[in-house]
Protein backbone atom coordinates (compact mmCIF):
# COMPACT_ATOMS: atom_id res chain seq x y z
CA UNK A 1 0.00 0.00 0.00
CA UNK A 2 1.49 3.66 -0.91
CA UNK A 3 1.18 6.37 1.07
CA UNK A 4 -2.11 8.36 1.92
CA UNK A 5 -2.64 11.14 0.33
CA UNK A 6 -4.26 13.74 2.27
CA UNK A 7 -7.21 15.95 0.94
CA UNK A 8 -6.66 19.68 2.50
CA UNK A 9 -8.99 21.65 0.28
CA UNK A 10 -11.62 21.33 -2.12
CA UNK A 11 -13.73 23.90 -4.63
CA UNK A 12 -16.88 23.21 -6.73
CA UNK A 13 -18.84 24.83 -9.53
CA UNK A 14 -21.96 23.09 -10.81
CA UNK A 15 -25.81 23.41 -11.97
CA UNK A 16 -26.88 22.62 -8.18
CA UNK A 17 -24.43 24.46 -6.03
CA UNK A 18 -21.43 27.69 -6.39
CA UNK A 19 -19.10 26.17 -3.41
CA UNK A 20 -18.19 22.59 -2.47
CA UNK A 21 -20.37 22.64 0.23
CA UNK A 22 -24.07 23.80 -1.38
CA UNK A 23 -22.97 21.22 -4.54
CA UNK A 24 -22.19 18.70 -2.18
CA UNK A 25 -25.46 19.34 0.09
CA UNK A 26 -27.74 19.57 -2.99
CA UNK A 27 -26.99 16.32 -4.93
CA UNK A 28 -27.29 14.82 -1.44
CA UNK A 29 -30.73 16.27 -1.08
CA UNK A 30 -31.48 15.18 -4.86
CA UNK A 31 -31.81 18.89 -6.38
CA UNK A 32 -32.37 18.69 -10.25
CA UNK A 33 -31.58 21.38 -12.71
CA UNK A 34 -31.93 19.69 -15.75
CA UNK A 35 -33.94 21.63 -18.51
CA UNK A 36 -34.81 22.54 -21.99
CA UNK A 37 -31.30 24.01 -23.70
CA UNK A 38 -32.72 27.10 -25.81
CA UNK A 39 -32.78 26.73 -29.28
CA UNK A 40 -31.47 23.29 -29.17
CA UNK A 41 -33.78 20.36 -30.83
CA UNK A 42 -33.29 16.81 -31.21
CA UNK A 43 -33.78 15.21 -34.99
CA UNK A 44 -37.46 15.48 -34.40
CA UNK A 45 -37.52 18.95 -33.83
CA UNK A 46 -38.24 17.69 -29.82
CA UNK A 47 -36.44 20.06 -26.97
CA UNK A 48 -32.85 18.94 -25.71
CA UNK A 49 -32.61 18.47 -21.92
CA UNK A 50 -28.98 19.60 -19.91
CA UNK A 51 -28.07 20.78 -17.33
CA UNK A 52 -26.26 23.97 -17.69
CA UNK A 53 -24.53 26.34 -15.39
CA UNK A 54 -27.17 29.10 -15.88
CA UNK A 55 -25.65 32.30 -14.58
CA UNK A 56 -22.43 32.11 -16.50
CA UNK A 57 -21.68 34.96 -18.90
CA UNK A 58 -20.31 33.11 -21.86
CA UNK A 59 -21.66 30.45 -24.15
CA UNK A 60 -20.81 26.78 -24.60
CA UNK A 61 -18.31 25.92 -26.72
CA UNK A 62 -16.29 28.73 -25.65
CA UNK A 63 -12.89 28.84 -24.02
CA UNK A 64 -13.89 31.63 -21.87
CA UNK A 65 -16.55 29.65 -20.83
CA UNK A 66 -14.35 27.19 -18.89
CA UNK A 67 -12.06 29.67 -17.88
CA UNK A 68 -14.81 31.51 -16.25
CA UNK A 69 -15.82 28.05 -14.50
CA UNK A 70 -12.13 27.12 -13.46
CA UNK A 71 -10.55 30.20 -12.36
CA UNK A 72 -13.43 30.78 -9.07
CA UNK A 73 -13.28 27.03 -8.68
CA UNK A 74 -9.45 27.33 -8.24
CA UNK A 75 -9.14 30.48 -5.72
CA UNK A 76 -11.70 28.52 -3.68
CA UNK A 77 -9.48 25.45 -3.23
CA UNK A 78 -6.79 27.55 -2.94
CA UNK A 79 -8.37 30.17 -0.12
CA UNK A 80 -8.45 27.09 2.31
CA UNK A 81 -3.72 26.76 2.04
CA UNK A 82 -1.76 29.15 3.65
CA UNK A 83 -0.03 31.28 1.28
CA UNK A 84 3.56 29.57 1.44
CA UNK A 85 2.35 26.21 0.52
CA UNK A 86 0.44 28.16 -2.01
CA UNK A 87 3.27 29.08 -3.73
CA UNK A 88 4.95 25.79 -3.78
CA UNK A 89 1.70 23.81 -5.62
CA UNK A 90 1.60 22.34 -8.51
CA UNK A 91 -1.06 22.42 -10.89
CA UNK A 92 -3.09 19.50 -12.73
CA UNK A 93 -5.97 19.93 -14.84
CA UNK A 94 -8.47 16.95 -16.15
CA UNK A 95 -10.07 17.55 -19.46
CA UNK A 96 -12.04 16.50 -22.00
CA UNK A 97 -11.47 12.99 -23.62
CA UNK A 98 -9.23 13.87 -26.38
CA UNK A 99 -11.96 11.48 -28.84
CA UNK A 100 -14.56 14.15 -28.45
CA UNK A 101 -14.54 17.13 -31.04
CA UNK A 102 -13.31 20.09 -30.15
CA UNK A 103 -9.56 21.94 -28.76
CA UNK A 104 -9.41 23.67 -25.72
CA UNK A 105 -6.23 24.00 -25.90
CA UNK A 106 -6.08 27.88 -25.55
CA UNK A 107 -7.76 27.04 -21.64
CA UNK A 108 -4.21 26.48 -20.36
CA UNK A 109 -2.61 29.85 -21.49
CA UNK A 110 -5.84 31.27 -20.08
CA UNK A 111 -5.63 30.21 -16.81
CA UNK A 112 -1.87 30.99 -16.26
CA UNK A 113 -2.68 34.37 -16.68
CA UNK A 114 -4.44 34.17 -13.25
CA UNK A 115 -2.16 32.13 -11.36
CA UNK A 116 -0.66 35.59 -9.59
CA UNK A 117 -3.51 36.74 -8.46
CA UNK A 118 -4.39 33.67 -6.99
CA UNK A 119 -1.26 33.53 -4.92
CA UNK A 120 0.71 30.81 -6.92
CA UNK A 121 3.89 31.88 -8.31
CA UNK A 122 4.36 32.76 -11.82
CA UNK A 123 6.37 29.87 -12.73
CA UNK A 124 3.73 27.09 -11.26
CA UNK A 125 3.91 23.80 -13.24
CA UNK A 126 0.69 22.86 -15.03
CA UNK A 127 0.27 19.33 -16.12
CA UNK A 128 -2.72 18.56 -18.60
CA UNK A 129 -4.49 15.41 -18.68
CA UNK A 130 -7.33 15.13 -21.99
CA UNK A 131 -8.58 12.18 -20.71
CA UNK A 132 -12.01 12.85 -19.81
CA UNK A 133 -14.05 11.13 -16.90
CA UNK A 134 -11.24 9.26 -15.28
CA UNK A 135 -8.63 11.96 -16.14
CA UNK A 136 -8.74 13.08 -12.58
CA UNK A 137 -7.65 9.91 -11.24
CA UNK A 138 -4.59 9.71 -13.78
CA UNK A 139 -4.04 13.37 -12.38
CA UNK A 140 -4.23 11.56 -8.52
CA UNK A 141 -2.00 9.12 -9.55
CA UNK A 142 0.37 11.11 -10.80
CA UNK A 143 -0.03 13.42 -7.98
CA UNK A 144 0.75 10.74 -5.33
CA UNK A 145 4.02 9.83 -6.99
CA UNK A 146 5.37 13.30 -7.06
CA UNK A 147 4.56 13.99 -3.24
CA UNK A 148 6.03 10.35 -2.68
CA UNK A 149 9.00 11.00 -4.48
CA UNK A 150 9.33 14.83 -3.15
CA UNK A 151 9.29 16.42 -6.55
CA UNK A 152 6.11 18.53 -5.62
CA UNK A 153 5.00 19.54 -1.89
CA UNK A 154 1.26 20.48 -2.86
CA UNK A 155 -1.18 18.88 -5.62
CA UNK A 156 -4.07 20.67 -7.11
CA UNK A 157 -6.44 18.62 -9.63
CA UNK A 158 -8.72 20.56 -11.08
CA UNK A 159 -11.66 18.92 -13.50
CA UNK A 160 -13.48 21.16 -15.72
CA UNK A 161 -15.61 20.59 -18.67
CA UNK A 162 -18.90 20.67 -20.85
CA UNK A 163 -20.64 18.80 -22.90
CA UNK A 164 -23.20 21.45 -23.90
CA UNK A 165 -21.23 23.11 -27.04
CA UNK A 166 -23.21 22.32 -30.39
CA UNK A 167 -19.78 20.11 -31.56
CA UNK A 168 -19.99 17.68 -28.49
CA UNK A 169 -24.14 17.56 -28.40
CA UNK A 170 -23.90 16.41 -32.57
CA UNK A 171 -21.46 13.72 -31.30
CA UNK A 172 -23.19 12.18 -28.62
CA UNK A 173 -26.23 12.05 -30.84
CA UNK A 174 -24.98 10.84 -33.97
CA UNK A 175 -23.46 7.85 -32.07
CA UNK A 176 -27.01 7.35 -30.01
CA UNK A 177 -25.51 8.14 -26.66
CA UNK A 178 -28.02 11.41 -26.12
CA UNK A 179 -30.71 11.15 -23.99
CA UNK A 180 -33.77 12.29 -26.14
CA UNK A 181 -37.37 11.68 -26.65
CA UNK A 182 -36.25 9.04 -29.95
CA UNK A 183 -33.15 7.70 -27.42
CA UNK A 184 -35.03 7.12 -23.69
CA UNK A 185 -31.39 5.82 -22.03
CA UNK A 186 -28.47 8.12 -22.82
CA UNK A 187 -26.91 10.80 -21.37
CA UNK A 188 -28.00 13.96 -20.12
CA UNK A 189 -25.18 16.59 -20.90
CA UNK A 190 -23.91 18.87 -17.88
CA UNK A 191 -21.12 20.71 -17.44
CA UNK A 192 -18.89 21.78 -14.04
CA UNK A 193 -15.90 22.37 -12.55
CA UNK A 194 -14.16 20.84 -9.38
CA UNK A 195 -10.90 21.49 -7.48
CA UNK A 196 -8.90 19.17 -5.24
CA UNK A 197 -6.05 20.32 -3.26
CA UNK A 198 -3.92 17.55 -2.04
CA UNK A 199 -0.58 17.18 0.02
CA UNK A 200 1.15 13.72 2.09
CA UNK A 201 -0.54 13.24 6.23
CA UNK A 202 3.24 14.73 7.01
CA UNK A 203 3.47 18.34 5.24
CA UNK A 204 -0.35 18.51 6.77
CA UNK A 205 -0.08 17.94 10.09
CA UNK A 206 3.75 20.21 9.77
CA UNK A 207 0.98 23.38 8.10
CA UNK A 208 -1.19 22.67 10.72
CA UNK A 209 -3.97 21.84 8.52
CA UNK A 210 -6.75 19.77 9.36
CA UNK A 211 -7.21 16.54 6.80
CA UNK A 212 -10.69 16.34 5.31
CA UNK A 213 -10.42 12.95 3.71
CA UNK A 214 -7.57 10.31 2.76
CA UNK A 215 -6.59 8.98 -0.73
CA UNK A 216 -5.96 5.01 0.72
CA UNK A 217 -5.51 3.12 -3.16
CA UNK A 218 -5.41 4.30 -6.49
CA UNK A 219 -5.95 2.10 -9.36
CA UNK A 220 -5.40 2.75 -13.59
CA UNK A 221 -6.58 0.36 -16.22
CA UNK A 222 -7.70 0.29 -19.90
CA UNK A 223 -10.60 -1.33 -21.36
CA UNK A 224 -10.39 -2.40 -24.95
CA UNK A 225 -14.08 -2.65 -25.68
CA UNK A 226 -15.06 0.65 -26.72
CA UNK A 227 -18.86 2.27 -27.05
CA UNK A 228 -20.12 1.65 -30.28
CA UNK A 229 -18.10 -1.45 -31.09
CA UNK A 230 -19.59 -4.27 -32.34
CA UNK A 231 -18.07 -6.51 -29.89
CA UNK A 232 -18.99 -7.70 -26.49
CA UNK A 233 -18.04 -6.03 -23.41
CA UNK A 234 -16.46 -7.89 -20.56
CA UNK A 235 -15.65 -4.96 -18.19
CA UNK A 236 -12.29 -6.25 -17.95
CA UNK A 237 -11.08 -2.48 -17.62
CA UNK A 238 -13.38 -1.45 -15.24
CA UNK A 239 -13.16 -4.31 -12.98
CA UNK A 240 -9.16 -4.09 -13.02
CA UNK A 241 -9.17 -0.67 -12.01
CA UNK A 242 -11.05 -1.79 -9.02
CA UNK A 243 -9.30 -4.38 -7.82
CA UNK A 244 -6.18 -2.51 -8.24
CA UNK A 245 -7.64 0.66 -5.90
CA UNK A 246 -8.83 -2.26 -3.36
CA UNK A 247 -5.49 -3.91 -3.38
CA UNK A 248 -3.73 -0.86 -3.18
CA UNK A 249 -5.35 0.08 0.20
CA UNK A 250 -5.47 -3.23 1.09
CA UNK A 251 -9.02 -3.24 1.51
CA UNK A 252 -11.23 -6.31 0.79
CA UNK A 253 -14.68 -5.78 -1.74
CA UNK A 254 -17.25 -6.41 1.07
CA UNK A 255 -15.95 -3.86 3.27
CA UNK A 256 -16.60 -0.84 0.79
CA UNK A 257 -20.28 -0.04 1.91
CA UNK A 258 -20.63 2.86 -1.00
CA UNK A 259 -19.20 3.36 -4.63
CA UNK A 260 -19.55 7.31 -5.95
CA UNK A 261 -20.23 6.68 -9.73
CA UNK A 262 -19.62 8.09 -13.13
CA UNK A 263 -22.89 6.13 -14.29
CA UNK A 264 -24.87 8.90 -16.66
CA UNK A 265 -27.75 6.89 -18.30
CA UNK A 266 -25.70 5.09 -20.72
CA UNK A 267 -26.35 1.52 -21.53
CA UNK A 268 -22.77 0.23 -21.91
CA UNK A 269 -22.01 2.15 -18.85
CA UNK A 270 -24.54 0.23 -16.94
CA UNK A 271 -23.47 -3.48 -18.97
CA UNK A 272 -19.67 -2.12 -17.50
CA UNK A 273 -20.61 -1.55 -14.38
CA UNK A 274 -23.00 -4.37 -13.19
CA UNK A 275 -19.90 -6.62 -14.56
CA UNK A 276 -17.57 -4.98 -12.70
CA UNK A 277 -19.52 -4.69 -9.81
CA UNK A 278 -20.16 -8.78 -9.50
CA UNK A 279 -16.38 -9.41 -9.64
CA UNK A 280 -15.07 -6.75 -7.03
CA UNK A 281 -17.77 -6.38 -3.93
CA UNK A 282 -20.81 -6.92 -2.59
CA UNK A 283 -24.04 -5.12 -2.70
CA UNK A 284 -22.56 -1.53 -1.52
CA UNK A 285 -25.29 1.98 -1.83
CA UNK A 286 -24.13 3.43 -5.46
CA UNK A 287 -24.64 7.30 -5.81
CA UNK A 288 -24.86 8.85 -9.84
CA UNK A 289 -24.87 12.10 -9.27
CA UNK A 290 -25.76 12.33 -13.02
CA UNK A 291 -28.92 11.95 -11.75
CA UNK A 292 -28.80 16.00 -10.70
CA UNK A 293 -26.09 17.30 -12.68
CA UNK A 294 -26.21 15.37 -16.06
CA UNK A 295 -22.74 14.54 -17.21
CA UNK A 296 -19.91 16.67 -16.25
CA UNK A 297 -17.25 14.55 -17.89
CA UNK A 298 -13.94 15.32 -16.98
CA UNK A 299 -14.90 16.73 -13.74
CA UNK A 300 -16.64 14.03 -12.77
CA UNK A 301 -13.78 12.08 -10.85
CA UNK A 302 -12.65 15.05 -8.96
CA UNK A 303 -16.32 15.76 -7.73
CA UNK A 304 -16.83 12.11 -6.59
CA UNK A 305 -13.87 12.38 -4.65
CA UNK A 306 -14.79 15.43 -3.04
CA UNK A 307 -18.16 14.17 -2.49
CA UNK A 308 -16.49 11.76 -0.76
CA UNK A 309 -14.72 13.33 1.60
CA UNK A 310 -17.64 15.66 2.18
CA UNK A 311 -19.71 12.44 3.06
CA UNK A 312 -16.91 11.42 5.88
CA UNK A 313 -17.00 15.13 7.01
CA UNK A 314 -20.69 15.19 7.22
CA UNK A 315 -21.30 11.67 8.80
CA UNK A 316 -23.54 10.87 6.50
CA UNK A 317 -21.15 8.42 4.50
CA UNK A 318 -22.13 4.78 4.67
CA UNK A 319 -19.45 2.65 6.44
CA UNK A 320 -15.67 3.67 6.45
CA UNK A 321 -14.31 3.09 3.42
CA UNK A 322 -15.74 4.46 -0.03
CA UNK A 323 -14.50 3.43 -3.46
CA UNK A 324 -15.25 6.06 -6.37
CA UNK A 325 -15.08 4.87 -10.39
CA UNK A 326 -14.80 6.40 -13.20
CA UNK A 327 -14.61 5.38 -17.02
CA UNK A 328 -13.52 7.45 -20.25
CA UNK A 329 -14.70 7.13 -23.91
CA UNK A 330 -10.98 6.41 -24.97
CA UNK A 331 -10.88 3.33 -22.85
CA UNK A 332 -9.39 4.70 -19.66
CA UNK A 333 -10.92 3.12 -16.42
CA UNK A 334 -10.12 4.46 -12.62
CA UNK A 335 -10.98 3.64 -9.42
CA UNK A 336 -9.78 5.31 -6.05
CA UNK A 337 -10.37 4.25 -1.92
CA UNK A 338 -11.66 7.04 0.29
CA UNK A 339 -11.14 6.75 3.84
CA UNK A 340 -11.97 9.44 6.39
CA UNK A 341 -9.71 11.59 8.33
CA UNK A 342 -9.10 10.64 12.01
């Protein structure tokens, strides 16, 4: 088992909540905020249902749109470190899977500009991970090794992204994965923006910083069996992921009493899962948060994490150890073990 990693700060944007804390309370409580997308139809002519983040400025498929999700989302993970491990972070940001149309490439240069301001030096490192849903673990993993290794003191993993831009919405439907009146299971796009701040139990405790949560296991796999191929899916990906994160933190499967979920409405995400599931634990409480929020793609892994740790925070979390999934279009699968702080 590697070393925990400890979770010291967290931010959230999303359709239910501004703030990790109203996001977190909302999709607890079941809040919706899924509507019509103006003048957006389906082949029919028949509304398109999202979940956009209504009071934003810009339009989807912008740049600026992301920017002006990531950059609050950022100076509210990083309000909650004292300014000299501030300035010694390091920088990761999950985005969208590099299959889906689109570059938002320019979002990088874009947020540099505001790392000043926000109290990180100039020169900050920022890694970039296109791997959509499970990006954020690959960002974790990563993240883990440097603080093991002592090449970086501080982590931050931020996940931002949207699927409501015109390119991504004629994607998802020409493929049949849009939820629609002519497509009843499919996805409901979202879009949102999380931040996870991240440092070893050691550097905490030395900052005086109070852990909210505990990274136990980490686990990376690929799956082979894409959506849309005309082959039959074994959820050999997924399921090696898991084992990996349980192995990792040396847990066992029937001791995780609640999995946080990537599941969005998807019928190969639901064939991947259930064969996962069988193979890895028991009968633990699952929680989609798609159910609220639609599908926030690459910020999805960073926001079940933090949900996470908000659930051990609360008390409201169901046992003591919670595993959180994750799977990408490309084929990448992730899992992660969540243990509370103590």
């Amino acid at each position: 088992m590697g070393s925990r990693l400890a979770i010291i700060g967290m931010g959230m944007l999303s359709p239910v909540g501004v703030g990790a804390p109203m996001t977190c309370a909302s999709i607890r409580a079941g809040m919706t905020r899924l509507r019509e997308l103006e003048g957006l139809v389906d082949e029919r002519g028949g509304p398109l249902i999202g979940a956009p983040l209504s009071y934003l400025t810009t339009s989807p498929p912008s740049v600026e749109r992301l920017a002006e999700m990531t950059v609050p989302v950022l100076a509210e993970t990083l309000r909650q470190l004292p300014s000299e491990l501030r300035a010694r972070a390091h920088v990761s940001l999950a985005m969208r899977d590099q299959s889906r149309p689109g570059d938002c490439s320019a979002l990088q240069s874009m947020l540099r500009t505001s790392f000043g301001e926000l109290g990180l030096s100039r020169n900050t490192l920022l890694s970039v991970y296109p791997e959509g849903n499970a990006a954020g673990l690959q960002a974790l993993a990563f993240s883990r090794q440097q603080i093991q290794q002592g090449g970086h003191e501080v982590e931050i993993i931020i996940g931002v992204d949207s699927l409501l831009d015109v390119q991504t919405l004629s994607y998802l439907a020409a493929s049949r994965r849009l939820k629609q009146a002519t497509q009843p299971r499919g996805a409901i796009p979202g879009e949102a923006c999380v931040g996870l701040a991240l440092t070893s139990e050691r550097i905490a405790r030395q900052a005086g910083l109070r852990s909210i949560a505990f990274i136990e296991g980490l686990g990376l796999a690929a799956e082979s069996i894409l959506t849309g191929q005309n082959a039959p899916l074994m959820g050999e990906g997924l399921t090696r992921a898991i084992g990996l994160a349980l192995e990792d933190a040396d847990w066992s499967g029937a001791s995780v009493l609640q999995v946080n979920t990537d599941l969005n409405g998807e019928v190969y995400r639901a064939h991947e899962w259930m064969l996962a599931l069988v193979r890895t634990l028991n009968s633990p409480h699952v929680v989609h948060p798609a159910d609220c929020i639609g599908d926030v793609g690459a910020a999805f892994a960073p926001l079940l994490v933090g949900m996470a740790a908000t659930a051990f925070q609360r008390g409201y979390a169901r046992g003591q150890r919670l595993l959180v999934s994750c799977s990408s279009d490309s084929g990448l699968r992730g899992a992660c073990a969540v243990a509370p702080a103590s």
